[in-house]
C-alpha atoms as a PDB file:
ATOM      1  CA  UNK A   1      22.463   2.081   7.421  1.00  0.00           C
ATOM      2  CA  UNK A   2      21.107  -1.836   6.718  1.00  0.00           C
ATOM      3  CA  UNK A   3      17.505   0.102   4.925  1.00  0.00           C
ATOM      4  CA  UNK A   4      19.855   2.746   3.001  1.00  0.00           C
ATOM      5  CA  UNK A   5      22.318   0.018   1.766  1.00  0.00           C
ATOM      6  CA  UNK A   6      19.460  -2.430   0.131  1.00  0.00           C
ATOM      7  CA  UNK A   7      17.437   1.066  -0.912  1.00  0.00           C
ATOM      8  CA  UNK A   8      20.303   2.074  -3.064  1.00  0.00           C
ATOM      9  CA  UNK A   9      20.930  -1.549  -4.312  1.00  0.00           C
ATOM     10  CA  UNK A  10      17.467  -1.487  -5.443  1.00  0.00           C
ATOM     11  CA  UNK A  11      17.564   2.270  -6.532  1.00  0.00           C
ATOM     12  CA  UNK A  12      19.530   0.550  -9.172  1.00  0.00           C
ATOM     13  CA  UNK A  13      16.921  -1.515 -10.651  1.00  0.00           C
ATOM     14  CA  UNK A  14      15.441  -0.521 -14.302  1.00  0.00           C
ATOM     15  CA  UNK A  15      12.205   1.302 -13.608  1.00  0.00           C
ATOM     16  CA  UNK A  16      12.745   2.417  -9.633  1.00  0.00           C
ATOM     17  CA  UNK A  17      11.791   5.986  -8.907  1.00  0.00           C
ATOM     18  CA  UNK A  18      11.094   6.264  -5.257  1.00  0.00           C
ATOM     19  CA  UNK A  19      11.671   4.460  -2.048  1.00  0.00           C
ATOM     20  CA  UNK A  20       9.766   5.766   1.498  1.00  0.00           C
ATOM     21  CA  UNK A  21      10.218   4.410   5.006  1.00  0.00           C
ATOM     22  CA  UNK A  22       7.697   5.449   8.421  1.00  0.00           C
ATOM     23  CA  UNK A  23       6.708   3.877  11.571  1.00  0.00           C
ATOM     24  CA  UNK A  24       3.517   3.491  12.227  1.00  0.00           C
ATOM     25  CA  UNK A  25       1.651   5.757  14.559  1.00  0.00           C
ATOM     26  CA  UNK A  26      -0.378   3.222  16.219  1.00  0.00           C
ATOM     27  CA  UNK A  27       2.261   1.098  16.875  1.00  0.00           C
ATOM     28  CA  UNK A  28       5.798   2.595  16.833  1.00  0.00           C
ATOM     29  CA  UNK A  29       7.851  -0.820  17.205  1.00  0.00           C
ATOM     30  CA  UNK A  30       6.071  -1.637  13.522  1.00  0.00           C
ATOM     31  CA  UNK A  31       8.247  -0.020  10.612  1.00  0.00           C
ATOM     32  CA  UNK A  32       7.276   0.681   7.214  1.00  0.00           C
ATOM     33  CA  UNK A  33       8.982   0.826   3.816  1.00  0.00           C
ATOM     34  CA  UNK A  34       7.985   1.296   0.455  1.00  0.00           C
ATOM     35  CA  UNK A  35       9.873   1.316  -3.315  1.00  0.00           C
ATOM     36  CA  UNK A  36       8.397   2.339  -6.128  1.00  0.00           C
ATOM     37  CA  UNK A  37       9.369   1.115  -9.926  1.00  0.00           C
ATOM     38  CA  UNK A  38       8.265   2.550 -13.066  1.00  0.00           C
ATOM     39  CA  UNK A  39       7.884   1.169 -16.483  1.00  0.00           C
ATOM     40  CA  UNK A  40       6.691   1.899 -20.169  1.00  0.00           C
ATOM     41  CA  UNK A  41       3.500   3.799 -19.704  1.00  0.00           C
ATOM     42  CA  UNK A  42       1.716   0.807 -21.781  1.00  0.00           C
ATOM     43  CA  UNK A  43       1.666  -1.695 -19.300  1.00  0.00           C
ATOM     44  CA  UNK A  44       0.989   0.690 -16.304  1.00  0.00           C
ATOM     45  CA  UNK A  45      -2.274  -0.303 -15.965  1.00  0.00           C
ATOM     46  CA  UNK A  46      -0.727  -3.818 -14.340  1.00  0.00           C
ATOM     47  CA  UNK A  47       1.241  -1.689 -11.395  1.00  0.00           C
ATOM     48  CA  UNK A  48       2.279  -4.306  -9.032  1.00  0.00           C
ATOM     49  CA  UNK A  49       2.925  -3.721  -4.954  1.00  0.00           C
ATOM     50  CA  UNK A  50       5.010  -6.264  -2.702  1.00  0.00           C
ATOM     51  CA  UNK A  51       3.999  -5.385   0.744  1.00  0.00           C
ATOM     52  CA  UNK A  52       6.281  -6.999   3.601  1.00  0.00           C
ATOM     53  CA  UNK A  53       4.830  -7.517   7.058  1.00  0.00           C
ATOM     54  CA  UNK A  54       6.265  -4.878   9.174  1.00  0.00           C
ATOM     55  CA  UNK A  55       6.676  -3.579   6.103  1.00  0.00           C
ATOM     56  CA  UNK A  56       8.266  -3.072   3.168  1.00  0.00           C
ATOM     57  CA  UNK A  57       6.145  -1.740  -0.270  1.00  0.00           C
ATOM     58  CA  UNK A  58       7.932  -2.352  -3.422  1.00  0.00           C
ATOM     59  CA  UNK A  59       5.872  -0.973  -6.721  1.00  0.00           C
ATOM     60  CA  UNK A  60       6.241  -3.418  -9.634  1.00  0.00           C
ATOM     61  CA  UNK A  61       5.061  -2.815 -13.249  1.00  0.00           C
ATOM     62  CA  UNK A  62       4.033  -6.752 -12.770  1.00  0.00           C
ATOM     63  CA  UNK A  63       4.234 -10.394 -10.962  1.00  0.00           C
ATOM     64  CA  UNK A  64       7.005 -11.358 -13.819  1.00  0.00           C
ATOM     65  CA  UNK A  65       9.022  -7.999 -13.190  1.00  0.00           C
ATOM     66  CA  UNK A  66       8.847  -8.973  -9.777  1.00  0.00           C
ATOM     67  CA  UNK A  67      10.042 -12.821 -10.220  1.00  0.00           C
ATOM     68  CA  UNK A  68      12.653 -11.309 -13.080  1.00  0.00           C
ATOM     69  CA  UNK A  69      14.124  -9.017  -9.723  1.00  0.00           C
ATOM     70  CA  UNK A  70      13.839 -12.073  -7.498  1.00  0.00           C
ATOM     71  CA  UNK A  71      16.397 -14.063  -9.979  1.00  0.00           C
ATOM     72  CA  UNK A  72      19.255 -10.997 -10.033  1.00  0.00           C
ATOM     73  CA  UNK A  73      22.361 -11.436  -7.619  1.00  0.00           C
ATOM     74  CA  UNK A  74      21.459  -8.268  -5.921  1.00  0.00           C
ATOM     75  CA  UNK A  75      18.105  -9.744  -4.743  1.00  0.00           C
ATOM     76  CA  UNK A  76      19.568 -12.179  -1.819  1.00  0.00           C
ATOM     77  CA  UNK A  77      21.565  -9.606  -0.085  1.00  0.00           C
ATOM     78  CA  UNK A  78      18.934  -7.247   0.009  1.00  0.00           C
ATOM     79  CA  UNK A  79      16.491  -9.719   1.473  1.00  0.00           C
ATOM     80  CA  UNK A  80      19.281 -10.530   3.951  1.00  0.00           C
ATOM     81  CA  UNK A  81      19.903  -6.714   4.592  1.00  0.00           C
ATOM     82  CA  UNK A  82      16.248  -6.002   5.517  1.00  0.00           C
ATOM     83  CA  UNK A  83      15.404  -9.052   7.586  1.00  0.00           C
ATOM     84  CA  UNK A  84      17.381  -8.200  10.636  1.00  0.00           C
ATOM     85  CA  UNK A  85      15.658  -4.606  10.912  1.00  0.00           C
ATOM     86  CA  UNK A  86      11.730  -6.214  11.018  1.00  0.00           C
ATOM     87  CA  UNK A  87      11.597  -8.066  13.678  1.00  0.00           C
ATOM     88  CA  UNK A  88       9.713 -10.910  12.340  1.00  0.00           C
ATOM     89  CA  UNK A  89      11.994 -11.568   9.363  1.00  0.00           C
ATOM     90  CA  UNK A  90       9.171  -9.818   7.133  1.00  0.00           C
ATOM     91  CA  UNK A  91       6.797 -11.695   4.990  1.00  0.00           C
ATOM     92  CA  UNK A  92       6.071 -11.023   1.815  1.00  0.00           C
ATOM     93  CA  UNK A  93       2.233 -10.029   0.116  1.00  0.00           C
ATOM     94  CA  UNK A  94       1.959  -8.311  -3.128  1.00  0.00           C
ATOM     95  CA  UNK A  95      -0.958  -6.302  -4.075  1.00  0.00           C
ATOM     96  CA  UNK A  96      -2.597  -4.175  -7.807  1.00  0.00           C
ATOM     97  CA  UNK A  97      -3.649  -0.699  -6.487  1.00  0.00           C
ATOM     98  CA  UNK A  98      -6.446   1.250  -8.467  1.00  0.00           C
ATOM     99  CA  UNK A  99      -5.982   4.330  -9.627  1.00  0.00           C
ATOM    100  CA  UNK A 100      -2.548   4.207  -9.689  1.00  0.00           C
ATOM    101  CA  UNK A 101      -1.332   7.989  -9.432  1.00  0.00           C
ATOM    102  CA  UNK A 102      -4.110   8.342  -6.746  1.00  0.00           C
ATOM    103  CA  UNK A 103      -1.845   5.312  -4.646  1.00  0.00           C
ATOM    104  CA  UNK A 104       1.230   7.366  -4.904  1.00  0.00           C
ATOM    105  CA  UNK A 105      -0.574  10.594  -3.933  1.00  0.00           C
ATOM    106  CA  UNK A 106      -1.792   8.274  -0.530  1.00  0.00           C
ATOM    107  CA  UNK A 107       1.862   7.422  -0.236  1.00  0.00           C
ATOM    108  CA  UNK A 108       3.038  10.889  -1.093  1.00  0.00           C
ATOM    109  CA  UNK A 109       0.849  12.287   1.810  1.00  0.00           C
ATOM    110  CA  UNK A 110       2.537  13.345   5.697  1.00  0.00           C
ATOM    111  CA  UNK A 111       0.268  10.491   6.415  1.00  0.00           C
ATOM    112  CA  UNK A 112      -0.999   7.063   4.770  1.00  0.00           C
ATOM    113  CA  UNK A 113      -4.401   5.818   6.830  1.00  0.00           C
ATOM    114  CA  UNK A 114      -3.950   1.867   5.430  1.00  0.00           C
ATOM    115  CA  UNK A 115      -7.175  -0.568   6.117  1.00  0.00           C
ATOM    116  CA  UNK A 116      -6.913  -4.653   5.414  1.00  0.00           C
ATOM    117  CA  UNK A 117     -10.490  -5.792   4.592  1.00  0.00           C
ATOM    118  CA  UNK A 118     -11.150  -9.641   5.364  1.00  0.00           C
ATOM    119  CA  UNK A 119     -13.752 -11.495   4.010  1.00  0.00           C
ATOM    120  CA  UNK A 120     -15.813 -14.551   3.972  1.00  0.00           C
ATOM    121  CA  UNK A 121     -17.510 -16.862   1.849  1.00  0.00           C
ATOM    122  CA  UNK A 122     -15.790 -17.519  -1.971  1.00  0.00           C
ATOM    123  CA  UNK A 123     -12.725 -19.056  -0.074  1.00  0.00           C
ATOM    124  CA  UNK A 124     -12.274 -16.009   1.877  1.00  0.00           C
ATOM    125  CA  UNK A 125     -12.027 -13.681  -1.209  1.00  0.00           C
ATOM    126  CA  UNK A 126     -13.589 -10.144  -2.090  1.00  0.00           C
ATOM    127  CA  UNK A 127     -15.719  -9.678  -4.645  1.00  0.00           C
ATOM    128  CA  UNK A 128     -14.296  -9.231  -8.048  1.00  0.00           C
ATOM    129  CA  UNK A 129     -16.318  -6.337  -8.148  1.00  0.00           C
ATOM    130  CA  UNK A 130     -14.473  -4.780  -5.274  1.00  0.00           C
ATOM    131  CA  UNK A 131     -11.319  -2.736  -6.225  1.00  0.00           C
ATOM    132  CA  UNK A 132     -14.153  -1.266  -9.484  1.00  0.00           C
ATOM    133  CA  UNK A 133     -16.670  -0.271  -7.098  1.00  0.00           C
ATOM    134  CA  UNK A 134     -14.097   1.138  -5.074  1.00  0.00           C
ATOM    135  CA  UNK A 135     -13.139   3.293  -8.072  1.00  0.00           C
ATOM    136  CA  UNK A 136     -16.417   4.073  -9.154  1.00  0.00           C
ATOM    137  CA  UNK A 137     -18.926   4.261  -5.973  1.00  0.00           C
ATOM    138  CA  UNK A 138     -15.924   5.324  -3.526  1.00  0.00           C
ATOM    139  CA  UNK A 139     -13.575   7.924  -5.285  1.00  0.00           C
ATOM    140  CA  UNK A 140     -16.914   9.967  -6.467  1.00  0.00           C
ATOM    141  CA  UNK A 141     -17.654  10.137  -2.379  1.00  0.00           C
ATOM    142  CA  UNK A 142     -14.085  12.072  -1.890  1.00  0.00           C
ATOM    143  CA  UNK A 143     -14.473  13.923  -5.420  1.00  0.00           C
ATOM    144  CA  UNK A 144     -18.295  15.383  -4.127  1.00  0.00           C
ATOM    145  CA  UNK A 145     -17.029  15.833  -0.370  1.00  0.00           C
ATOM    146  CA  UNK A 146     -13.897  17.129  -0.947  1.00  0.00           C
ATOM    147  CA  UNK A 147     -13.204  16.579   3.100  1.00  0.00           C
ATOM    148  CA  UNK A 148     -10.372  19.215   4.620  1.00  0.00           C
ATOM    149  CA  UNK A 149      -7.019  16.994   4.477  1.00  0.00           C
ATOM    150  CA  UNK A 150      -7.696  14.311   1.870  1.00  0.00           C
ATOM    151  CA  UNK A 151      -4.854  13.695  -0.270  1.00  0.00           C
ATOM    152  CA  UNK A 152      -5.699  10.612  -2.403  1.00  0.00           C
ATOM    153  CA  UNK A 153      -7.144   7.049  -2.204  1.00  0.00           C
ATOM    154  CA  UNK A 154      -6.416   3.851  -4.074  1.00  0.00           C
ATOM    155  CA  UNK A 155      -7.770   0.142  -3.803  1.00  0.00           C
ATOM    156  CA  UNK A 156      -6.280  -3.733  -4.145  1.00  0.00           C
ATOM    157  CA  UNK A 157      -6.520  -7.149  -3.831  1.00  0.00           C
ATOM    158  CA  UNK A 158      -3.548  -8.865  -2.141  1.00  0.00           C
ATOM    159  CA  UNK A 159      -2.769 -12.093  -3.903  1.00  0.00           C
ATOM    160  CA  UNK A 160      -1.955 -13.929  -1.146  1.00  0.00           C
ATOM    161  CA  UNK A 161      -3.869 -15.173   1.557  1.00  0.00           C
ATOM    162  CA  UNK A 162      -3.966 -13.895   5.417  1.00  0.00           C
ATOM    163  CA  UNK A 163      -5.557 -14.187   8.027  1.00  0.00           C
ATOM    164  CA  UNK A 164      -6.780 -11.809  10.989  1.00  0.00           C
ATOM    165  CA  UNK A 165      -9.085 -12.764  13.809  1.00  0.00           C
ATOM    166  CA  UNK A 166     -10.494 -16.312  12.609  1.00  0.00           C
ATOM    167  CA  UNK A 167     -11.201 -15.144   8.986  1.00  0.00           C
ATOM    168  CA  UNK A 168      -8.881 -15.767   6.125  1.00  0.00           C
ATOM    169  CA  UNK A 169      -8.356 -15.163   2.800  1.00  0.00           C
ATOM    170  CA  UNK A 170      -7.123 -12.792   0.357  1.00  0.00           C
ATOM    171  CA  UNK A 171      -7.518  -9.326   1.893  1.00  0.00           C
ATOM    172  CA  UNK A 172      -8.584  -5.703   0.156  1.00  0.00           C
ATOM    173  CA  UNK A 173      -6.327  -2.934   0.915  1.00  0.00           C
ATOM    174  CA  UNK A 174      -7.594   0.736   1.145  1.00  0.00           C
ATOM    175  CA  UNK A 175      -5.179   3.498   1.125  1.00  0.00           C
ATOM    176  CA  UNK A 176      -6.139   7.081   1.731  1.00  0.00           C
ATOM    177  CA  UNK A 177      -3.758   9.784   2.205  1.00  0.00           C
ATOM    178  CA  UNK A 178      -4.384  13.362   4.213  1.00  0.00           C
ATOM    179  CA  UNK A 179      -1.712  15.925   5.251  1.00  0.00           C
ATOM    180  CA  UNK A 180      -2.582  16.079   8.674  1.00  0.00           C
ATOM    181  CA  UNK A 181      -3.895  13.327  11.308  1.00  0.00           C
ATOM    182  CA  UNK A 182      -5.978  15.801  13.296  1.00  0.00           C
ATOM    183  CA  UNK A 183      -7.659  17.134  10.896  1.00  0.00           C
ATOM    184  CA  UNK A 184      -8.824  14.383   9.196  1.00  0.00           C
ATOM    185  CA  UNK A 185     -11.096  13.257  12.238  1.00  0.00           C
ATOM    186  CA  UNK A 186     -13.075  16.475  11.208  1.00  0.00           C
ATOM    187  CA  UNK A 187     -16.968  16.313  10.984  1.00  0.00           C
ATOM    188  CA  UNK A 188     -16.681  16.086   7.115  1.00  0.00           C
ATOM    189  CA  UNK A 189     -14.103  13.812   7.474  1.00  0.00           C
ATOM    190  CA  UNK A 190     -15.985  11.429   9.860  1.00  0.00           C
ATOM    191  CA  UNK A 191     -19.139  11.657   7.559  1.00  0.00           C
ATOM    192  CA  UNK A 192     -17.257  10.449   4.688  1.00  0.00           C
ATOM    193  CA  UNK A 193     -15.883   7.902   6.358  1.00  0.00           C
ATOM    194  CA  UNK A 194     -19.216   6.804   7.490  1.00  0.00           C
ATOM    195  CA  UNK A 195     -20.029   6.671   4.181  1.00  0.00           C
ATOM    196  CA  UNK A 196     -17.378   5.226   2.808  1.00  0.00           C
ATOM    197  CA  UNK A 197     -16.647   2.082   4.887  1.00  0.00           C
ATOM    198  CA  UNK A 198     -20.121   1.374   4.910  1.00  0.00           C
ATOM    199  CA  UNK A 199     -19.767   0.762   1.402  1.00  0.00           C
ATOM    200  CA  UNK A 200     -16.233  -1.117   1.607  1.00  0.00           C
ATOM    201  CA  UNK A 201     -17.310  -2.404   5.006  1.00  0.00           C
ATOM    202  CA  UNK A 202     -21.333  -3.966   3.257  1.00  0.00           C
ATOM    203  CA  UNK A 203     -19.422  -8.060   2.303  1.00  0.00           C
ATOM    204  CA  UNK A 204     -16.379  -7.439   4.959  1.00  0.00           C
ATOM    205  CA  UNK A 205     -16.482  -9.581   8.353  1.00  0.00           C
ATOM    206  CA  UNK A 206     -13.413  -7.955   9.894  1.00  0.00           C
ATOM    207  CA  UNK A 207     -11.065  -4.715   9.191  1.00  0.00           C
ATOM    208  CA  UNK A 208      -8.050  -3.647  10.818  1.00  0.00           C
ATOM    209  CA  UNK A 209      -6.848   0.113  10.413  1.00  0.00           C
ATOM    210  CA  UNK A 210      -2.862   1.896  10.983  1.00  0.00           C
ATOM    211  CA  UNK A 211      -1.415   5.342   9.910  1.00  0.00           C
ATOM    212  CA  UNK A 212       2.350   5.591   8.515  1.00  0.00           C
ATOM    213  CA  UNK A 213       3.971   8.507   8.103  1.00  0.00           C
ATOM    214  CA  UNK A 214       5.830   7.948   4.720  1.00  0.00           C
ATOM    215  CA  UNK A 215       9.208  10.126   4.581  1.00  0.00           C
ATOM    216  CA  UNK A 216      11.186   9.874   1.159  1.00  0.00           C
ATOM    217  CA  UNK A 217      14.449   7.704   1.410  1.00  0.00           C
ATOM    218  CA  UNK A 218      15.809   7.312  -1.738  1.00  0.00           C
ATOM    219  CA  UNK A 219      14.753   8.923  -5.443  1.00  0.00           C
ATOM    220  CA  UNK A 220      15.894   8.447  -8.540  1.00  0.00           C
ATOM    221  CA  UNK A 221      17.994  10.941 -10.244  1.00  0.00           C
ATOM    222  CA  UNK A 222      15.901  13.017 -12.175  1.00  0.00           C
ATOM    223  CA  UNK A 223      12.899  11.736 -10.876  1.00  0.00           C
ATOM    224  CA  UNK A 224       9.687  13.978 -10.587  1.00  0.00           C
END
């Protein structure tokens, strides 16, 4: 009642569209949320995630939409609504994703695989060629594979920094969707993942991995 109460203050919000919620499978007690915004189709390009820790994924258009929402009256309560139901009070990370409809179609999926890359060396950051090679060494790997299940896969940079087993920094996020969990562990499946995280994996020192089932809360009126 708390989630569907801030969803539909937020639903409210010029650009929203969608809003998801899941658990995640490797960890049940660990729930998920996420809200997506749209704006004019100019400025897409500068799509803008806040991710909260146990977690809630709000699409922005940008960091100043974002800071614009944080100023409303509505903003308070629904930071007050959704702190009781994580039970760490949520913390909040915001992260670009690259391609952007290929993000959705990750979120879209029955399931979202989500992996946190952490690095070291340049204060703990990736490097800035990471979310481009992602695009353009990764993506072809899925496009030539085509492996049985694959939905979609996106890239970003969070712009904050965390930290996970004695490295910090600002961490890269991987999404890839597929619309089943056993059937992505397939041979083809494993081979491109081999692939793949050895090149997302070749400047990484740690990487931590979770599945969420995404299931659609709220959506606009009219929305696609």
């Amino acid at each position: 009642v708390a989630l569907d109460k801030c969803f539909n203050i937020v639903g409210k919000q010029s650009g929203f569209r969608d809003s998801y919620l899941g658990n995640q499978l490797n960890n049940l007690n660990m729930l998920e949320a996420m809200i997506i915004t749209t704006f004019p189709s100019s400025r897409r390009a500068n799509r803008y995630f806040s991710i909260w820790e146990e977690l809630t994924v709000i699409d922005w258009d940008s960091i100043e939409d974002h800071e614009e929402w944080k100023t409303k009256p509505d903003c308070g309560p629904v930071n007050e609504g959704l702190a009781p139901v994580f039970a760490s009070g949520g913390a909040m990370y915001h992260a670009n994703f690259e391609p952007y409809g290929d993000s959705i179609a990750a979120f879209d999926a029955p399931f979202t695989q989500i992996f946190r890359f952490y690095f070291d060396g340049r204060n703990g950051e990736p490097p800035t060629t990471y979310v481009s090679d992602f695009v353009t060494k990764v993506l072809p790997v899925y496009e030539r594979e085509k492996p049985s299940g694959f939905k979609g896969a996106a890239g970003g940079i969070m712009y904050e920094e965390l930290e996970y087993e004695g490295v910090k920094g600002k961490a890269a996020v991987i999404l890839i969707g597929w619309d089943d969990r056993e059937r992505h562990k397939g041979l083809k499946a494993r081979s491109v993942f081999d692939e793949v995280m050895g090149l997302m994996w070749s400047t990484a020192m740690k990487v931590e991995m979770h599945y969420v089932p995404f299931q659609m809360r709220h959506r606009k009126e009219g929305g696609e």
